[in-house]
C-alpha atoms as a PDB file:
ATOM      1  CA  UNK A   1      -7.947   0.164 -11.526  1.00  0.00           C
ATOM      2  CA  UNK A   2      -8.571   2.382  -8.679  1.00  0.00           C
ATOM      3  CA  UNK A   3      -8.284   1.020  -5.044  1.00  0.00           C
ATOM      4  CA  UNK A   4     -12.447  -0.666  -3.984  1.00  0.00           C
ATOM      5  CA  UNK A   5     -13.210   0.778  -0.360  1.00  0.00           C
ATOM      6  CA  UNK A   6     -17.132  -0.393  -1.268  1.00  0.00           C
ATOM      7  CA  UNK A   7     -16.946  -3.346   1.316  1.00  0.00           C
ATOM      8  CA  UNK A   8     -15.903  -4.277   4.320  1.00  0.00           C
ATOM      9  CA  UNK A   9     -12.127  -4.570   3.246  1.00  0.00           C
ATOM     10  CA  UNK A  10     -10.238  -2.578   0.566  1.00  0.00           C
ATOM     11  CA  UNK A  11      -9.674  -4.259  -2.348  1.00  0.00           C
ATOM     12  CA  UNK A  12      -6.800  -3.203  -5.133  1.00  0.00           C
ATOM     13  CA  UNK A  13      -4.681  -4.559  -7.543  1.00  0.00           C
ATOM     14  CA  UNK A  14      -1.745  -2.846  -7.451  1.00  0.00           C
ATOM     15  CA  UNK A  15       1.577  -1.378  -5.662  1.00  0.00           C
ATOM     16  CA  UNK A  16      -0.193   1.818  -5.521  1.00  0.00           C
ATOM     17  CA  UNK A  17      -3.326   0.573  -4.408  1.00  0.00           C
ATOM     18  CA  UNK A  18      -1.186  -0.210  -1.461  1.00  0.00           C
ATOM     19  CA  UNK A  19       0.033   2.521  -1.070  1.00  0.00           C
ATOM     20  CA  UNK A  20      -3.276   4.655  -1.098  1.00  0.00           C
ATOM     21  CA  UNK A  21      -4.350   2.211   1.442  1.00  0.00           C
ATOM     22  CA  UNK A  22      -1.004   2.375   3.796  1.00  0.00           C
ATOM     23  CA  UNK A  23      -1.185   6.308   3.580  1.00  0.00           C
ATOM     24  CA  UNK A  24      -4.869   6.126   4.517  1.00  0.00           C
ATOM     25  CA  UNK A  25      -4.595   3.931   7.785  1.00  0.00           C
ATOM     26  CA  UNK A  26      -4.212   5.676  10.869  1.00  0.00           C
ATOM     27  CA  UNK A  27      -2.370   3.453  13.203  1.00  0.00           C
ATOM     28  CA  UNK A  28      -2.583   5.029  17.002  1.00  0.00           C
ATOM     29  CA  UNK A  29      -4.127   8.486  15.040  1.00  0.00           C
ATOM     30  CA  UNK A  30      -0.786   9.037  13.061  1.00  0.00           C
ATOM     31  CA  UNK A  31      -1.244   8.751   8.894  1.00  0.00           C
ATOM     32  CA  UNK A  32       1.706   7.407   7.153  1.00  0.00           C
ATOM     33  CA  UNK A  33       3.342  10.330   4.923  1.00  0.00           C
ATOM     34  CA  UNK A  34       6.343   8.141   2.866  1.00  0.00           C
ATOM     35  CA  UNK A  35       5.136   5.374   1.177  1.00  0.00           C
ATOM     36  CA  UNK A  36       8.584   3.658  -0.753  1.00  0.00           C
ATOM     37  CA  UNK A  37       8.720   0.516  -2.612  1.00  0.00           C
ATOM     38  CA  UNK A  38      10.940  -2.561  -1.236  1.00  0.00           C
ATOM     39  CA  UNK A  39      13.517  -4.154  -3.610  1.00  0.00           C
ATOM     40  CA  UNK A  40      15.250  -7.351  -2.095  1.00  0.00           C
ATOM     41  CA  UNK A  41      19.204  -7.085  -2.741  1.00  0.00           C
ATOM     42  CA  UNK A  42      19.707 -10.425  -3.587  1.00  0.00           C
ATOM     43  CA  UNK A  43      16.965 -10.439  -6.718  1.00  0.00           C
ATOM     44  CA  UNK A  44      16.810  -7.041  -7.363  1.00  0.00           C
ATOM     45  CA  UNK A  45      13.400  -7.216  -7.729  1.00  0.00           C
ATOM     46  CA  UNK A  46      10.504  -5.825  -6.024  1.00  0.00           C
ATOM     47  CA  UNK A  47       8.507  -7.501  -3.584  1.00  0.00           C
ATOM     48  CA  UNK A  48       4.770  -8.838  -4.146  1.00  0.00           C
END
């Protein structure tokens, strides 16, 4: 599923809908270019 950006708030259901989001936002007018996924390296798995 595609990220929702109907509402008030976007709404998504995955890493990439984060993603889309994070690149999106425009904190102080600069867009985020580098969007990279965070693995803890204790676990080695990725964070939710």
């Amino acid at each position: 599923m595609a990220i929702d950006i109907t509402g008030q708030y976007w709404h998504g259901e995955t890493r990439a809908d984060l993603a889309e989001y994070l690149r999106e936002f425009r904190a102080g007018g600069y867009a985020g270019e580098e969007v990279t996924e965070s693995v803890c390296a204790s676990s080695h798995s990725s964070a939710r």
